[in-house]
C-alpha atoms as a PDB file:
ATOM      1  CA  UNK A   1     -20.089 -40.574  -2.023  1.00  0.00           C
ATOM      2  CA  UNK A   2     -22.668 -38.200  -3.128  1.00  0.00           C
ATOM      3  CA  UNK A   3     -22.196 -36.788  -6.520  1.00  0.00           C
ATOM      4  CA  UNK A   4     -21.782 -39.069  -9.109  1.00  0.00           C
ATOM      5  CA  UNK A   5     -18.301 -39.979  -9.984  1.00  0.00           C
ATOM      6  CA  UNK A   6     -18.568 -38.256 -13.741  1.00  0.00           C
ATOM      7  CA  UNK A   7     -20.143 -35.287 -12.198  1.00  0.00           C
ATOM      8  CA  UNK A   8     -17.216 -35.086  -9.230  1.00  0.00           C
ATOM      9  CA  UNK A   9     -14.820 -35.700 -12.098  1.00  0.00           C
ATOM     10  CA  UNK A  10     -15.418 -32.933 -14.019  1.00  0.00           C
ATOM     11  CA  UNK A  11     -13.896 -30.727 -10.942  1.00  0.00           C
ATOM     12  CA  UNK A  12     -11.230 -33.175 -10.880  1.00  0.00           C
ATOM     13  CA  UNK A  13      -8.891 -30.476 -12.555  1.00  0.00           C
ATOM     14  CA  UNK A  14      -9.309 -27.963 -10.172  1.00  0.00           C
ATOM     15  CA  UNK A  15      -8.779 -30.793  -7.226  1.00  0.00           C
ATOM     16  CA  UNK A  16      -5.436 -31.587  -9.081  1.00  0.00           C
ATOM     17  CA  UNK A  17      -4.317 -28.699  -9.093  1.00  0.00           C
ATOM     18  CA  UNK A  18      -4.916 -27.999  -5.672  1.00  0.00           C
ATOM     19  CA  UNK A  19      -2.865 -31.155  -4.790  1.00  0.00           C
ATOM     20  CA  UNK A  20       0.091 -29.760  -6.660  1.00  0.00           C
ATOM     21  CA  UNK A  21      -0.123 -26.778  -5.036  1.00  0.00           C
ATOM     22  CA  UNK A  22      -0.349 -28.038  -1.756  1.00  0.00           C
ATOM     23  CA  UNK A  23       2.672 -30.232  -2.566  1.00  0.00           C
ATOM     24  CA  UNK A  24       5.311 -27.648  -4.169  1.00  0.00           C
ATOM     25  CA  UNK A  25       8.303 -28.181  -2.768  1.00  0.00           C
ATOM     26  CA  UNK A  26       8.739 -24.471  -1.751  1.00  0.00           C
ATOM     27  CA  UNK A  27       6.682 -24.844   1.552  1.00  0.00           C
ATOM     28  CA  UNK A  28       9.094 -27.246   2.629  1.00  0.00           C
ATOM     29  CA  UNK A  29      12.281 -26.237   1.596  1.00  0.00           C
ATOM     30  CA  UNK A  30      11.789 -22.759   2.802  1.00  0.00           C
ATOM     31  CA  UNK A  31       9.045 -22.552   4.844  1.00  0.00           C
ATOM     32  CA  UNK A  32       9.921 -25.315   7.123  1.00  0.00           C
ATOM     33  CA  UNK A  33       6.677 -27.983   6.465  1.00  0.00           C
ATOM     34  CA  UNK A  34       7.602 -31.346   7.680  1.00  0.00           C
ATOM     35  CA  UNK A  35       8.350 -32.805   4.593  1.00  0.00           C
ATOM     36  CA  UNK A  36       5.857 -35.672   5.807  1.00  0.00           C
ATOM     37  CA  UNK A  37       3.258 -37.083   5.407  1.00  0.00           C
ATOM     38  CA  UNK A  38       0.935 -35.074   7.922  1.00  0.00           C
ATOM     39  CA  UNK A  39       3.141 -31.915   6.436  1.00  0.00           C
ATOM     40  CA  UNK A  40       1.733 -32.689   2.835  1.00  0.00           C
ATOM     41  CA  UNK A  41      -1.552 -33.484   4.397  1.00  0.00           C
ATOM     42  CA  UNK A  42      -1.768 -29.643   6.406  1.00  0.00           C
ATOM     43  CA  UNK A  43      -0.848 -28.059   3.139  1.00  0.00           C
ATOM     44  CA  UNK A  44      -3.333 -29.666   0.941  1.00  0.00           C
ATOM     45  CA  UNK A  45      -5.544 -28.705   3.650  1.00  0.00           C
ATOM     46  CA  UNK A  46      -4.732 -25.325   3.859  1.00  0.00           C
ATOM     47  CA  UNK A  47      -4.946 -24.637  -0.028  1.00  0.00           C
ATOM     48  CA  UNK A  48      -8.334 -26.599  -0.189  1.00  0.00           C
ATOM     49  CA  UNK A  49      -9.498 -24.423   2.405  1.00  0.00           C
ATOM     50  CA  UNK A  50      -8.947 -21.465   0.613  1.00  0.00           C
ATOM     51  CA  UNK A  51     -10.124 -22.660  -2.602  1.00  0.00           C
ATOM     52  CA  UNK A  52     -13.183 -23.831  -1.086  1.00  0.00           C
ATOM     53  CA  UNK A  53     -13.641 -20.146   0.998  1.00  0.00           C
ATOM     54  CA  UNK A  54     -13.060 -18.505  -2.387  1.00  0.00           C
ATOM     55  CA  UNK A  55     -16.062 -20.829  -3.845  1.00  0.00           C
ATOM     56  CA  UNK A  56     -17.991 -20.083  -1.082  1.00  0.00           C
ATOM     57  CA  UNK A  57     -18.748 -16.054  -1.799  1.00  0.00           C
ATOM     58  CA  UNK A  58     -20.151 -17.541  -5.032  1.00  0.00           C
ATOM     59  CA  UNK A  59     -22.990 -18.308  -2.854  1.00  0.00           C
ATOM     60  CA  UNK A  60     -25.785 -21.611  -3.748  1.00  0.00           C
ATOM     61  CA  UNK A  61     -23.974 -20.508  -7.518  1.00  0.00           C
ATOM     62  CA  UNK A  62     -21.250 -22.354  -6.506  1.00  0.00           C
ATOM     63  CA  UNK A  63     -22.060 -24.751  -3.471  1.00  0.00           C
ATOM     64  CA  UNK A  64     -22.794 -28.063  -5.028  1.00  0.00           C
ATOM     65  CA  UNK A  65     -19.517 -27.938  -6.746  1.00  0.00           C
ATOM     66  CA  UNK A  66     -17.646 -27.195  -3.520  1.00  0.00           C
ATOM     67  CA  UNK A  67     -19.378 -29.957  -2.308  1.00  0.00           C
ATOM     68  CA  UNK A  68     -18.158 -32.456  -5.199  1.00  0.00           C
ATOM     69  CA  UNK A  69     -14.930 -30.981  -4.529  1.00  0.00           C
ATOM     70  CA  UNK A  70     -14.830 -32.023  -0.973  1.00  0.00           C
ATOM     71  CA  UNK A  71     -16.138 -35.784  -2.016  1.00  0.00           C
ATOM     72  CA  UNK A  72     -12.636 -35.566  -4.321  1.00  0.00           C
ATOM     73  CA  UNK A  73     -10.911 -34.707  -1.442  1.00  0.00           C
ATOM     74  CA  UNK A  74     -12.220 -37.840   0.759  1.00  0.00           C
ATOM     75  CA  UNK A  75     -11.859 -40.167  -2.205  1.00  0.00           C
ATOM     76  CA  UNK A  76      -8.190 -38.943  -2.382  1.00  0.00           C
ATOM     77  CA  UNK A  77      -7.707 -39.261   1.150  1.00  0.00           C
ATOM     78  CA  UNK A  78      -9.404 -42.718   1.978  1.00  0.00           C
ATOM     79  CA  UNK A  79      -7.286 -43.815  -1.085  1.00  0.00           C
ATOM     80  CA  UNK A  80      -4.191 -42.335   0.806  1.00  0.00           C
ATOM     81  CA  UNK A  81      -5.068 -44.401   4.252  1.00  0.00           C
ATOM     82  CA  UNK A  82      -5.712 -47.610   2.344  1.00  0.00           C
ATOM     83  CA  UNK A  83      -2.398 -47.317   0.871  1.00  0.00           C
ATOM     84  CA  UNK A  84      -0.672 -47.124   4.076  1.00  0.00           C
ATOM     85  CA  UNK A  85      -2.319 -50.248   5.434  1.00  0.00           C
ATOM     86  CA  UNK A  86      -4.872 -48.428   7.646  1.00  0.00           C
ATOM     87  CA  UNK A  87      -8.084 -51.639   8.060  1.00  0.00           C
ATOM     88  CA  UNK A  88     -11.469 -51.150   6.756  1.00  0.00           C
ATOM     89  CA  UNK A  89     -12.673 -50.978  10.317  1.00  0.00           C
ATOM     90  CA  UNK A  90     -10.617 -47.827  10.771  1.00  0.00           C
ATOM     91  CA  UNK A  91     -10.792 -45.957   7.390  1.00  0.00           C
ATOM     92  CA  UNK A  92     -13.559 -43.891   8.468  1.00  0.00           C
ATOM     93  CA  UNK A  93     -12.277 -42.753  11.463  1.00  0.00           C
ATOM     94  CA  UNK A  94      -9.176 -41.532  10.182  1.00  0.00           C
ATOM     95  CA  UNK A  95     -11.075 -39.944   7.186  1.00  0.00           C
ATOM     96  CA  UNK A  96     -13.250 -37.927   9.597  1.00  0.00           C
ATOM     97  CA  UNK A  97     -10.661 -36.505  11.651  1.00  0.00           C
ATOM     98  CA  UNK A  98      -9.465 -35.303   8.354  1.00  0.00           C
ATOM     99  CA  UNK A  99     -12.573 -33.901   7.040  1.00  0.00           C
ATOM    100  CA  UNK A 100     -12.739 -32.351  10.973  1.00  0.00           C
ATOM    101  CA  UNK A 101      -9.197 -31.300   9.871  1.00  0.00           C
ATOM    102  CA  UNK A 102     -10.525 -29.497   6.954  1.00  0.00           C
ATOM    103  CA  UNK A 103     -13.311 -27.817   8.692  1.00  0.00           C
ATOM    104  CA  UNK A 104     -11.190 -25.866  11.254  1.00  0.00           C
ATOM    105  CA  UNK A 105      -9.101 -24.738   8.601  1.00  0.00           C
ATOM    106  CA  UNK A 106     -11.772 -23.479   6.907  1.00  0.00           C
ATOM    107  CA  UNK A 107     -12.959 -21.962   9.933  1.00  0.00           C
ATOM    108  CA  UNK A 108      -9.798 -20.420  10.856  1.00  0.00           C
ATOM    109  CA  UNK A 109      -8.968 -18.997   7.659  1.00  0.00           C
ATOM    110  CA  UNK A 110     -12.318 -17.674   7.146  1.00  0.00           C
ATOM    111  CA  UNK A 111     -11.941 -15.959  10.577  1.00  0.00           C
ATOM    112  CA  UNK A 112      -8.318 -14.356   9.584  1.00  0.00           C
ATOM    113  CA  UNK A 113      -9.815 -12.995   6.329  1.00  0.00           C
ATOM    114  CA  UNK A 114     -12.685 -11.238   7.974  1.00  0.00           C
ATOM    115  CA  UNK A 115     -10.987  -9.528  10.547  1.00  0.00           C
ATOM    116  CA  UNK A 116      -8.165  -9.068   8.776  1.00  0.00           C
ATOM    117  CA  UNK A 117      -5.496  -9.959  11.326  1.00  0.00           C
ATOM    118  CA  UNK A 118      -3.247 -11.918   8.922  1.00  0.00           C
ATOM    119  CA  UNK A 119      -2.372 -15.787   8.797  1.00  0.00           C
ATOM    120  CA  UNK A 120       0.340 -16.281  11.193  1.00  0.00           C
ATOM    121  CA  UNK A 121      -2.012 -17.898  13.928  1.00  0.00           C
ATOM    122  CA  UNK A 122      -4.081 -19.911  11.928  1.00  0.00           C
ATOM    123  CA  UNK A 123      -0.634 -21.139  10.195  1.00  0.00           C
ATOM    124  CA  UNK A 124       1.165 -21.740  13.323  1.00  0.00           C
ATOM    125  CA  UNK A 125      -1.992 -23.443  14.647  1.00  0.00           C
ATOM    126  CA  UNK A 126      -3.005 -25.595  11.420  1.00  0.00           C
ATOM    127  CA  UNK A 127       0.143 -26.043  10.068  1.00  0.00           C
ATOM    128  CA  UNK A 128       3.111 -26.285  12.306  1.00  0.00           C
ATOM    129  CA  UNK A 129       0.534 -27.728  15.374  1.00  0.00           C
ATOM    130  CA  UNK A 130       2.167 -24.470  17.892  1.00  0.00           C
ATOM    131  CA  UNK A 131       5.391 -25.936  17.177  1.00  0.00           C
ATOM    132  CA  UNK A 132       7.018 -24.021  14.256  1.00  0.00           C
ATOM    133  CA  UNK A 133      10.671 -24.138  13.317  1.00  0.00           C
ATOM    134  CA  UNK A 134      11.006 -20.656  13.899  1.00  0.00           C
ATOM    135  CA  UNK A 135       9.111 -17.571  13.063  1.00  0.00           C
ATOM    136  CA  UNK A 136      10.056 -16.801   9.919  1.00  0.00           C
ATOM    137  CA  UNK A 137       8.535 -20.402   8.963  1.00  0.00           C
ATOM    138  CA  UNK A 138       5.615 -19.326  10.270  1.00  0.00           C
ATOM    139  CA  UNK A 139       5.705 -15.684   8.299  1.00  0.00           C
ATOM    140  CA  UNK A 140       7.226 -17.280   5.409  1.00  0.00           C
ATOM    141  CA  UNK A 141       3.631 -19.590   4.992  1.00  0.00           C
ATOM    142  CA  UNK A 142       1.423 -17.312   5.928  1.00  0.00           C
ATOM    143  CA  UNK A 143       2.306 -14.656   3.358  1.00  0.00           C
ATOM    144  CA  UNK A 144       2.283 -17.421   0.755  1.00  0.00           C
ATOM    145  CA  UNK A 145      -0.935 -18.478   1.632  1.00  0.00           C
ATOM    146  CA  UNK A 146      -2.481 -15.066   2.111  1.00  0.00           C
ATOM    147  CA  UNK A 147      -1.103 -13.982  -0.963  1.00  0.00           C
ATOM    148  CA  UNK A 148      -2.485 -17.450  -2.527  1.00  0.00           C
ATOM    149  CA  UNK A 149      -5.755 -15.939  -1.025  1.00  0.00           C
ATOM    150  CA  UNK A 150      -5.663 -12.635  -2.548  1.00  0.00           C
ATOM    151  CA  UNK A 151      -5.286 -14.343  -5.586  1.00  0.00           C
ATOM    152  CA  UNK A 152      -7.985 -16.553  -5.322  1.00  0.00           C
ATOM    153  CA  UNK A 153     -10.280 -13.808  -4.779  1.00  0.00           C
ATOM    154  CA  UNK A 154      -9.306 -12.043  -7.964  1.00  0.00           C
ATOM    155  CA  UNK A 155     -10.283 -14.681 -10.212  1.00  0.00           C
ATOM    156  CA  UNK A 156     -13.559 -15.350 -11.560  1.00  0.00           C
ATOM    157  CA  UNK A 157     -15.088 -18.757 -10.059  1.00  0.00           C
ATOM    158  CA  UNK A 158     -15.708 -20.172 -13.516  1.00  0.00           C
ATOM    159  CA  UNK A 159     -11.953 -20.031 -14.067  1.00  0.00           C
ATOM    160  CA  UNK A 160     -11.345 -21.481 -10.892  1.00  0.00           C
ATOM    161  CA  UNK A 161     -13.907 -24.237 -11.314  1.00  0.00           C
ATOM    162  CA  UNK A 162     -11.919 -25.616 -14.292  1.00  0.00           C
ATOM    163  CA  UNK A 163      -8.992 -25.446 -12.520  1.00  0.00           C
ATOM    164  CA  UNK A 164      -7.112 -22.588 -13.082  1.00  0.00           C
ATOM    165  CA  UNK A 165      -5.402 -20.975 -10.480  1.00  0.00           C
ATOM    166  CA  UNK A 166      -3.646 -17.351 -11.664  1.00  0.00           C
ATOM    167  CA  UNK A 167      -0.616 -16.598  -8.907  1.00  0.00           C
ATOM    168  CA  UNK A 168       1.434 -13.591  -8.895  1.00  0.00           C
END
């Protein structure tokens, strides 16, 4: 990795707490995630993504620590792909379809918020793959996550940086 593992570690609360998000049992229970594996994966994802889009209208202020961020993301991951008995040999393929993962996430997102047209495609797409339970799933995690958004974007990035994340 890049950064220095002290450095990356000191955004290690923030990561953490994205994690938890990511894994509250609400966007399962009644938003219809697969309570799986990939499902915990595509919601860590998502969150991270909008963390990381919040970080990024900080500007070069706030870029290197995005980047760290994303290092504590692979690290997590690659840990995650070991544990399931994924080879050596294979690790890094696995972790850069996640990292390609991330990035059209981050793409899509950042797309929604500009033009304003809401979450529900980028959800369906990202999260339930075109094949959501129903459409209230689909409404259900979008309004969580854009509201997740909107919150994002009313805290200060020095807050967020150590890992606090307000939510109405």
């Amino acid at each position: 990795m890049f950064g220095a593992r002290n450095e990356r570690d000191t955004y290690r609360p923030l990561y953490d707490r994205v994690v938890a998000l990511g894994r509250e049992p609400v966007w399962y229970r009644d938003g219809g995630v697969p309570d799986t594996i990939d499902g915990r994966f595509d919601m860590i994802a998502a969150v991270l993504a909008l963390v990381l889009l919040r970080l990024e209208r900080e500007g070069e202020e706030t870029a290197h620590a995005s980047a760290l961020i994303a290092e504590l993301f692979i690290e997590d991951m690659e840990g995650t792909i070991r544990q399931m008995g994924i080879g050596d040999l294979m690790v890094g393929k696995h972790v850069g379809k996640m990292m390609g993962a991330l990035g059209g996430r981050l793409t899509a997102f950042r797309d929604a918020i500009s033009d304003g047209l809401g979450f529900d495609a980028p959800v369906q797409r990202n999260i339930f793959h075109d094949s959501p339970p129903s459409p209230s799933a689909v409404a259900f995690v979008a309004r969580r996550l854009e509201q997740l958004s909107e919150d994002l974007a009313a805290q200060s990035a020095s807050g967020l940086l150590c890992g606090r994340i307000a939510q109405k």
